[in-house]
N, C-alpha and C. Protein backbone atom coordinates (compact mmCIF):
# COMPACT_ATOMS: atom_id res chain seq x y z
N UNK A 1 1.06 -53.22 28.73
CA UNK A 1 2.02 -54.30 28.89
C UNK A 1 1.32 -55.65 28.80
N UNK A 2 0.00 -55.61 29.09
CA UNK A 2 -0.97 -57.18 29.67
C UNK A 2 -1.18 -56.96 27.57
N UNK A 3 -1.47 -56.33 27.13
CA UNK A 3 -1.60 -57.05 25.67
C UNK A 3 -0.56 -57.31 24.86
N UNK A 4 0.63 -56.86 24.93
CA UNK A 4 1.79 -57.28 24.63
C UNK A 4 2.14 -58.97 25.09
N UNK A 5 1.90 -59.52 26.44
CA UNK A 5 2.22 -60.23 27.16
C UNK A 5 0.86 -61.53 26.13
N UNK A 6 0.08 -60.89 26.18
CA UNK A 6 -0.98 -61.58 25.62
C UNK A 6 -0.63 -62.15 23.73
N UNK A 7 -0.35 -61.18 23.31
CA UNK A 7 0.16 -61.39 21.72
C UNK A 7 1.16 -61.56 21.80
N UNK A 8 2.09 -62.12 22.60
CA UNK A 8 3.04 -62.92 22.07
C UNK A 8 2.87 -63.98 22.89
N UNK A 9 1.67 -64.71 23.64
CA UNK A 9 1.63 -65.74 23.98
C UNK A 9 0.48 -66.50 23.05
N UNK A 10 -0.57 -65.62 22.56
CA UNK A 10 -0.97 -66.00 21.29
C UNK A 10 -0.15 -66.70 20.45
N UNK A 11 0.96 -65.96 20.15
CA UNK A 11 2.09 -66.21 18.96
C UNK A 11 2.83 -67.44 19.44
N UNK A 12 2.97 -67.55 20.13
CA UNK A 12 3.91 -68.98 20.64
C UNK A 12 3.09 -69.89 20.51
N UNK A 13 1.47 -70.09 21.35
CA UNK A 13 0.54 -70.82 21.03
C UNK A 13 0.42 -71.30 19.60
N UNK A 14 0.39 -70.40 18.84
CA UNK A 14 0.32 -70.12 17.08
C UNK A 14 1.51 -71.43 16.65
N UNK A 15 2.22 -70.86 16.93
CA UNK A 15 3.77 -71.76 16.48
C UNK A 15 4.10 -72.88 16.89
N UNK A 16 3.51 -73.51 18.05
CA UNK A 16 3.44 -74.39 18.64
C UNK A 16 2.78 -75.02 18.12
N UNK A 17 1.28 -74.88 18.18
CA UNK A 17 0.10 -75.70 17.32
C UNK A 17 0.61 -76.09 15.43
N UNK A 18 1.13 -75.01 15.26
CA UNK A 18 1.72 -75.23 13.79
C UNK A 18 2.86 -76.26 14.14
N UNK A 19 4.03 -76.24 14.88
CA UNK A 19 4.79 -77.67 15.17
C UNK A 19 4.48 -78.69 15.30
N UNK A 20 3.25 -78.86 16.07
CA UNK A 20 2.32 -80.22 16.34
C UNK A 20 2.00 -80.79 15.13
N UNK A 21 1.14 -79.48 14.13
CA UNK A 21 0.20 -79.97 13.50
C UNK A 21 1.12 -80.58 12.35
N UNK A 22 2.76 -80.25 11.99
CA UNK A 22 3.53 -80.90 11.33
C UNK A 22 3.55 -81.93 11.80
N UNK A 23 3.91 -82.18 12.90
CA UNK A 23 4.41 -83.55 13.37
C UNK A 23 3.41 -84.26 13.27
N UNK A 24 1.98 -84.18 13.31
CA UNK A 24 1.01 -84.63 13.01
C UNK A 24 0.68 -85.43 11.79
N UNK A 25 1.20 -84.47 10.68
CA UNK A 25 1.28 -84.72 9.10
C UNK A 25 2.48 -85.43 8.95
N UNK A 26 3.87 -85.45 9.32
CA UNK A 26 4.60 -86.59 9.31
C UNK A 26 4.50 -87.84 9.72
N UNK A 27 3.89 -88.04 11.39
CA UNK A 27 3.45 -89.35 11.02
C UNK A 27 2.12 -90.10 10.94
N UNK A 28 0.93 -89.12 10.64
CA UNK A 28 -0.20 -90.06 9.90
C UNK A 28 0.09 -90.10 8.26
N UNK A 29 0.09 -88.65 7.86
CA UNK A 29 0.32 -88.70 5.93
C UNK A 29 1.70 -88.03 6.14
N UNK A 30 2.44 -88.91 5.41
CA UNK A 30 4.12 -88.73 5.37
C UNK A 30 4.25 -88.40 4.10
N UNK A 31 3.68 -88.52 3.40
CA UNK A 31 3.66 -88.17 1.89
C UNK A 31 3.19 -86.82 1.48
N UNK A 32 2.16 -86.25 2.48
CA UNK A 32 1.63 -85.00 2.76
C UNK A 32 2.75 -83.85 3.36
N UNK A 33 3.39 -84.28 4.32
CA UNK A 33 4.58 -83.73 4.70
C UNK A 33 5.48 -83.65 3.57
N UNK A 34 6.28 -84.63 3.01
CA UNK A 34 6.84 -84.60 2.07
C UNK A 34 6.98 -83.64 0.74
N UNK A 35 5.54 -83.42 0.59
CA UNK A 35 5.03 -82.73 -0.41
C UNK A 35 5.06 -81.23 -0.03
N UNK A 36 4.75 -81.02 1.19
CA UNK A 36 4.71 -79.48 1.69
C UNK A 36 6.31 -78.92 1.79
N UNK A 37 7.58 -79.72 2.34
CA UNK A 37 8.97 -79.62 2.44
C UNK A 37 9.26 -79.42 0.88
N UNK A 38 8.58 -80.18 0.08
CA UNK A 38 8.46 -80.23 -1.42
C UNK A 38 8.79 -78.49 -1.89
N UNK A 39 7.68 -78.54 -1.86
CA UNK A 39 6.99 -77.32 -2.13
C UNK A 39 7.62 -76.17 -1.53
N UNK A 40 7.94 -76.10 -0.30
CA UNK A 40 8.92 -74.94 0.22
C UNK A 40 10.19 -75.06 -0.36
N UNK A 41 10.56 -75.75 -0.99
CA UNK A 41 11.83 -75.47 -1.69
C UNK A 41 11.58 -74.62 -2.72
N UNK A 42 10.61 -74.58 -3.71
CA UNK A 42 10.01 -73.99 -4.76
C UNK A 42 9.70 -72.43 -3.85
N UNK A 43 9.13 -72.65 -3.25
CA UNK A 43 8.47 -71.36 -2.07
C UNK A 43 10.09 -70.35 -2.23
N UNK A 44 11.37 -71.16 -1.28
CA UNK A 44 11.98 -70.27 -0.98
C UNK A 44 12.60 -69.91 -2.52
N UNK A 45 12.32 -70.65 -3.80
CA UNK A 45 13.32 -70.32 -4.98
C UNK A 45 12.63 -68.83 -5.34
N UNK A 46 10.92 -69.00 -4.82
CA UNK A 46 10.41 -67.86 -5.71
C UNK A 46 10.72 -66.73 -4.91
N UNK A 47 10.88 -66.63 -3.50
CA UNK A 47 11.13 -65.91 -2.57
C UNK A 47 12.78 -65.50 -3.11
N UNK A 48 13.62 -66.15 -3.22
CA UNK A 48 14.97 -65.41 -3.20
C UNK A 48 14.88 -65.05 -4.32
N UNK A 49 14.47 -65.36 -5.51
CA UNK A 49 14.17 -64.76 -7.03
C UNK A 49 13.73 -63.47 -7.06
N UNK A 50 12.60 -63.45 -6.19
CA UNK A 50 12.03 -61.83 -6.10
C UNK A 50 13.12 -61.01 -5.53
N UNK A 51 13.82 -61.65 -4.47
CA UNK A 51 14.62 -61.01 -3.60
C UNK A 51 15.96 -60.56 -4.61
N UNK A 52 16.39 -60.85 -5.06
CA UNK A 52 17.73 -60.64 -6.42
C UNK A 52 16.92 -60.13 -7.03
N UNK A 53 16.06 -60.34 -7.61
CA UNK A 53 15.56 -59.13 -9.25
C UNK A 53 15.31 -57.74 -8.22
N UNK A 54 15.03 -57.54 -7.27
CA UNK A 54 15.16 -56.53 -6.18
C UNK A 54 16.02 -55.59 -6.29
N UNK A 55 17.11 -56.54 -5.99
CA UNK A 55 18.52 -56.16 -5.58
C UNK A 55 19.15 -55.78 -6.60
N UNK A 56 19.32 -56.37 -7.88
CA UNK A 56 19.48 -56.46 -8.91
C UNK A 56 18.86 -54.81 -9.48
N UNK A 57 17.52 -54.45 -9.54
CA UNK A 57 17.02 -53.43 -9.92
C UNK A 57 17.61 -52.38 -8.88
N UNK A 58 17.56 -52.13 -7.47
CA UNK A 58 18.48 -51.36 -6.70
C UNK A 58 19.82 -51.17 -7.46
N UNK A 59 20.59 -52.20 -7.77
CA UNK A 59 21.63 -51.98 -8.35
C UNK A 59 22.26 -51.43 -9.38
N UNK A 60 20.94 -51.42 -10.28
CA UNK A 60 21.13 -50.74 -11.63
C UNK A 60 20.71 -49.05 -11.32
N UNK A 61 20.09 -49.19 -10.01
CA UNK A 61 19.50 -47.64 -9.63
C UNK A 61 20.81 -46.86 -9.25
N UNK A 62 21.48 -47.44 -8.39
CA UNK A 62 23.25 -46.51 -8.04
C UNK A 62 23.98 -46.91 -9.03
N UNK A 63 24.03 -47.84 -9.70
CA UNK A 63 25.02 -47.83 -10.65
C UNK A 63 26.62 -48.08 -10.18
N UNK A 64 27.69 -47.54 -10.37
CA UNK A 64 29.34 -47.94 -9.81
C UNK A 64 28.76 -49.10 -8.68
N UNK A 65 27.95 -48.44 -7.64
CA UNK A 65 28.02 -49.02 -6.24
C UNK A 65 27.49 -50.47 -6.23
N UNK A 66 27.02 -50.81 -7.72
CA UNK A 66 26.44 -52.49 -7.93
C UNK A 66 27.44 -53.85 -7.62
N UNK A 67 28.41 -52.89 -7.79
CA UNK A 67 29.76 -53.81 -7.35
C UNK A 67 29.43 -54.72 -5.98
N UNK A 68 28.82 -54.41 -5.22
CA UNK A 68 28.58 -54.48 -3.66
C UNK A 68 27.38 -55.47 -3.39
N UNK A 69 26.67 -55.46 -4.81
CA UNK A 69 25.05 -56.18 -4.48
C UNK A 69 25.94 -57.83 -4.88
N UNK A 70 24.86 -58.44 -3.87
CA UNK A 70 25.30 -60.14 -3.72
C UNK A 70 24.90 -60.89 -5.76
N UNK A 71 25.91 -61.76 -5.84
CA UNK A 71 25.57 -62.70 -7.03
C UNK A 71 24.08 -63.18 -7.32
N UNK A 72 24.25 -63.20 -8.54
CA UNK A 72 22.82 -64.24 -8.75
C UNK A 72 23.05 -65.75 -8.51
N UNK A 73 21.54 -66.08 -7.13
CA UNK A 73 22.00 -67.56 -6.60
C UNK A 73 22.14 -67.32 -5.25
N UNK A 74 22.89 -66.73 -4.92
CA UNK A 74 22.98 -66.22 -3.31
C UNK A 74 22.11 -66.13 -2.33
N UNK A 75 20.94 -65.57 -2.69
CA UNK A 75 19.82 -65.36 -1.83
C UNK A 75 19.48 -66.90 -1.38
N UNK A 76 18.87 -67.61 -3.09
CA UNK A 76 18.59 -68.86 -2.68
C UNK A 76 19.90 -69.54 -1.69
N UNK A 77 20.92 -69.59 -2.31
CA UNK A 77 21.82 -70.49 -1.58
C UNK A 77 21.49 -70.04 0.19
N UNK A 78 21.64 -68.93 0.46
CA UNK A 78 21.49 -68.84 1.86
C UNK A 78 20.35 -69.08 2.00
N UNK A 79 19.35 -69.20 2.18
CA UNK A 79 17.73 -69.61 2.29
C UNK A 79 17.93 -71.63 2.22
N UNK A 80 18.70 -71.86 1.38
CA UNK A 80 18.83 -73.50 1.77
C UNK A 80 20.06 -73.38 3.03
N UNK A 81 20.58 -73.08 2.96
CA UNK A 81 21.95 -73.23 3.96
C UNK A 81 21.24 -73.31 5.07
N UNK A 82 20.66 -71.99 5.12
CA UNK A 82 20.21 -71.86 6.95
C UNK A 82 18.78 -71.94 6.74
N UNK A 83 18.18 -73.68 6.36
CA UNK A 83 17.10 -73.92 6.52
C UNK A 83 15.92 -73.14 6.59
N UNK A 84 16.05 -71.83 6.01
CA UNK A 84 15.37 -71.07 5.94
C UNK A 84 13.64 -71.95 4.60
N UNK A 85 13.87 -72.60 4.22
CA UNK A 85 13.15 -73.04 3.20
C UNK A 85 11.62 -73.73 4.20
N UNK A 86 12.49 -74.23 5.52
CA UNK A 86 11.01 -75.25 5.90
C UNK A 86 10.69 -74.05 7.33
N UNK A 87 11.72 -72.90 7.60
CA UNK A 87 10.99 -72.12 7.92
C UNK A 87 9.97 -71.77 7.02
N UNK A 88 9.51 -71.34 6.00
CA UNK A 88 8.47 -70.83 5.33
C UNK A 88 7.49 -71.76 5.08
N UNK A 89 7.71 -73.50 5.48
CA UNK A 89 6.55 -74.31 5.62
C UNK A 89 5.47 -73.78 6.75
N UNK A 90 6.91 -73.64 8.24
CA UNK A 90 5.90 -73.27 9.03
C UNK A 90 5.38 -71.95 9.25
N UNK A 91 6.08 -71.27 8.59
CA UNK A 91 5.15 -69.73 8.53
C UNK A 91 3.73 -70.07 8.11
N UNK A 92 3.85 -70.75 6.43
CA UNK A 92 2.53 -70.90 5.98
C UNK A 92 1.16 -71.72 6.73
N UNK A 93 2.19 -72.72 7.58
CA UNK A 93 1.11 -73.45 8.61
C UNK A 93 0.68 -72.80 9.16
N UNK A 94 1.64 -72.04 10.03
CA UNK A 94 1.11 -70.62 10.87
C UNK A 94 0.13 -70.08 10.23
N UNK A 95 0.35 -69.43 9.41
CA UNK A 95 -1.32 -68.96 8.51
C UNK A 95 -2.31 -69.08 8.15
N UNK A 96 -1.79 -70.79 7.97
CA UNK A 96 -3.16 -71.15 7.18
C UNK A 96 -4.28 -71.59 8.69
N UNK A 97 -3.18 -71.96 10.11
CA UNK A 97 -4.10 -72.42 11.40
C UNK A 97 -4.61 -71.38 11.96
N UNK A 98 -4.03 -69.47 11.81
CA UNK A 98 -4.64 -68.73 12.13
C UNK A 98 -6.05 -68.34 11.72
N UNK A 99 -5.71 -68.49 9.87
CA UNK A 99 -7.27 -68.10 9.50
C UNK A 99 -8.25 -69.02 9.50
N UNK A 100 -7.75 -69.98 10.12
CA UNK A 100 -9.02 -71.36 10.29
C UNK A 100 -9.63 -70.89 11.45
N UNK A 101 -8.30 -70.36 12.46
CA UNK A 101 -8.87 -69.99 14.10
C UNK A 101 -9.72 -68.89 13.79
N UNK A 102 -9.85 -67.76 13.03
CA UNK A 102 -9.97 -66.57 12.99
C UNK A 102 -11.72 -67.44 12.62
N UNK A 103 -11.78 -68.00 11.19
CA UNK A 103 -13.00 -68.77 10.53
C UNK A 103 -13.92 -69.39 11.77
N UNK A 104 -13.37 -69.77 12.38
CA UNK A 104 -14.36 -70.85 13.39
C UNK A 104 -14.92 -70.23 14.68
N UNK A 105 -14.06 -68.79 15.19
CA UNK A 105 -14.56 -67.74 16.04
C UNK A 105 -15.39 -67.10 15.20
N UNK A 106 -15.36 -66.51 14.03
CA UNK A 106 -16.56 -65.92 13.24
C UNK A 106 -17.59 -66.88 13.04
N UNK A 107 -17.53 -68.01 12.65
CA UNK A 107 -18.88 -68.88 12.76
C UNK A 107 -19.22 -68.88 13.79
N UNK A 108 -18.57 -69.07 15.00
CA UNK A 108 -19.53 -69.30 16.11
C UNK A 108 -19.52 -67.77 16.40
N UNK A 109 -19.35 -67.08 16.85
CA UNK A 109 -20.33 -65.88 16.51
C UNK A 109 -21.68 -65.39 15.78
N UNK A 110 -20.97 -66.16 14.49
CA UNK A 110 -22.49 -65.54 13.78
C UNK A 110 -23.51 -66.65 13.99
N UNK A 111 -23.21 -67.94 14.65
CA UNK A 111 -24.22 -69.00 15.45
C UNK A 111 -24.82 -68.72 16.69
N UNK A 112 -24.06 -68.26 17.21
CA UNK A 112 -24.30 -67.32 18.67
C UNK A 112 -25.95 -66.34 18.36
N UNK A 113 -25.30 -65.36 17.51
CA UNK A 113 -26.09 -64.40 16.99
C UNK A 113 -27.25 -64.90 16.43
N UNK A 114 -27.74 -65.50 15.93
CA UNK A 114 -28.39 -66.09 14.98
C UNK A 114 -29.24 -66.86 16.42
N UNK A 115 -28.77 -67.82 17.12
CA UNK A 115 -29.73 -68.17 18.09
C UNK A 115 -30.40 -67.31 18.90
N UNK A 116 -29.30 -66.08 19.51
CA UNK A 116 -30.05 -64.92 19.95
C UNK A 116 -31.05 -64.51 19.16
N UNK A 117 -30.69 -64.47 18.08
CA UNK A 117 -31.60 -63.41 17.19
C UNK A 117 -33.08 -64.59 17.02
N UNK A 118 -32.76 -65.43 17.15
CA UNK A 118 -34.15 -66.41 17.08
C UNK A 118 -35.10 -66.43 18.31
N UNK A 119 -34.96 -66.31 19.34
CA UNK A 119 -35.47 -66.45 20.76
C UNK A 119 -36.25 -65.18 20.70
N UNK A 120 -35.87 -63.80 20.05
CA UNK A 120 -36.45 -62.37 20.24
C UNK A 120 -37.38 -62.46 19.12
N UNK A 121 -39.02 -61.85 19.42
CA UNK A 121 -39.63 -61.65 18.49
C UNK A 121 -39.30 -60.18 17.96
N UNK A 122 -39.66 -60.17 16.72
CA UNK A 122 -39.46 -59.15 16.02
C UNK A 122 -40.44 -58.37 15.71
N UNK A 123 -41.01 -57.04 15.64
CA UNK A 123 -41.96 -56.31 14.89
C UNK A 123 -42.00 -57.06 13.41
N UNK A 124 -43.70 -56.90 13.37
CA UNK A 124 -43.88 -57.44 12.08
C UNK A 124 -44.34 -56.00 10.95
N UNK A 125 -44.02 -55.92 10.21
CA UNK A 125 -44.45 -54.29 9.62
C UNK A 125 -45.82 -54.41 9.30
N UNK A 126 -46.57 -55.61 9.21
CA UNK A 126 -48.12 -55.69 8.69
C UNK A 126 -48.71 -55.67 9.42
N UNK A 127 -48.06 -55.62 11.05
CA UNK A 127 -48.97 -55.37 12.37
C UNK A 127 -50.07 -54.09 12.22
N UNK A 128 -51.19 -54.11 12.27
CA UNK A 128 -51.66 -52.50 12.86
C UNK A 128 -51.68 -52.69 14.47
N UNK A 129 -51.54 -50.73 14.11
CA UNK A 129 -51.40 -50.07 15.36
C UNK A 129 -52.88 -49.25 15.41
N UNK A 130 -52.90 -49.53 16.82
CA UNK A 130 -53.84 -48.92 17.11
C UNK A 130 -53.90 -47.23 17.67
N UNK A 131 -54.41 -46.41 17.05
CA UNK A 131 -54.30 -44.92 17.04
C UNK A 131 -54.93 -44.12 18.52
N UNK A 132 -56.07 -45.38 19.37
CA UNK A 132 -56.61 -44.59 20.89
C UNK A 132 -56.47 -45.16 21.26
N UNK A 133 -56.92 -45.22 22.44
CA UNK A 133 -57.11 -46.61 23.72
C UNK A 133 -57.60 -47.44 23.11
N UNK A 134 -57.50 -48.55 23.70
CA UNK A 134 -58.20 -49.92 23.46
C UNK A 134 -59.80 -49.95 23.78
N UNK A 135 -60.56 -50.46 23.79
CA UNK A 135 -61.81 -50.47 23.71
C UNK A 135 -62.48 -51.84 24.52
């Protein structure tokens, strides 16, 4: 139950920091924002496009029952209606701040490591060993 409780407070953290980091980009680079809202419009066209040639191919699979599959246009239209378009801005923020988080715990790890690993001497293989007691 404690890691459940944990990954989805991750996830809110996640979504949160991605809200900020918009609001962030609206008002230092507004043009940057602009461009990303831009761009998710294109995002959701390619998204409901895939989504109909889908549906579309399902449809040709039953055949009579195609009657039933939604118009071409539809997908998109609902994806603008219910703002679904700048949802997928912040999904992608979401993503792109996870694998930065994910990037910067692996560097410092492998910085971590790397200082450890510097402090320990190491066997040298050109050492000799000595085969009796010392003398």
């Amino acid at each position: 139950m404690r890691s459940r409780i944990g990954f989805l407070l991750r996830l809110t953290a996640l979504k949160f920091m991605a809200f900020l980091t918009f609001i962030a980009l609206a008002l230092y680079t507004p043009s940057t924002a602009n461009l990303l809202l831009g761009g998710a419009g294109n995002a959701s066209r390619a998204i409901a496009q895939g989504t109909e040639s889908a549906l579309q191919s399902i449809g040709a699979i039953l055949g009579d029952v195609n009657a039933l599959m939604p118009k071409k246009g539809a997908v998109e239209l609902l994806l603008h209606v219910f703002g679904l378009d700048k949802v997928i801005v912040f999904i992608g923020l979401t993503i792109a701040l996870y694998i930065a988080w994910l990037l910067m715990i692996a560097a410092g790890r492998g910085a971590l490591r790397r200082l450890d690993a510097s402090g320990t001497p190491r066997k040298q293989e050109s050492a000799r060993l000595q085969s009796g007691p010392p003398r």
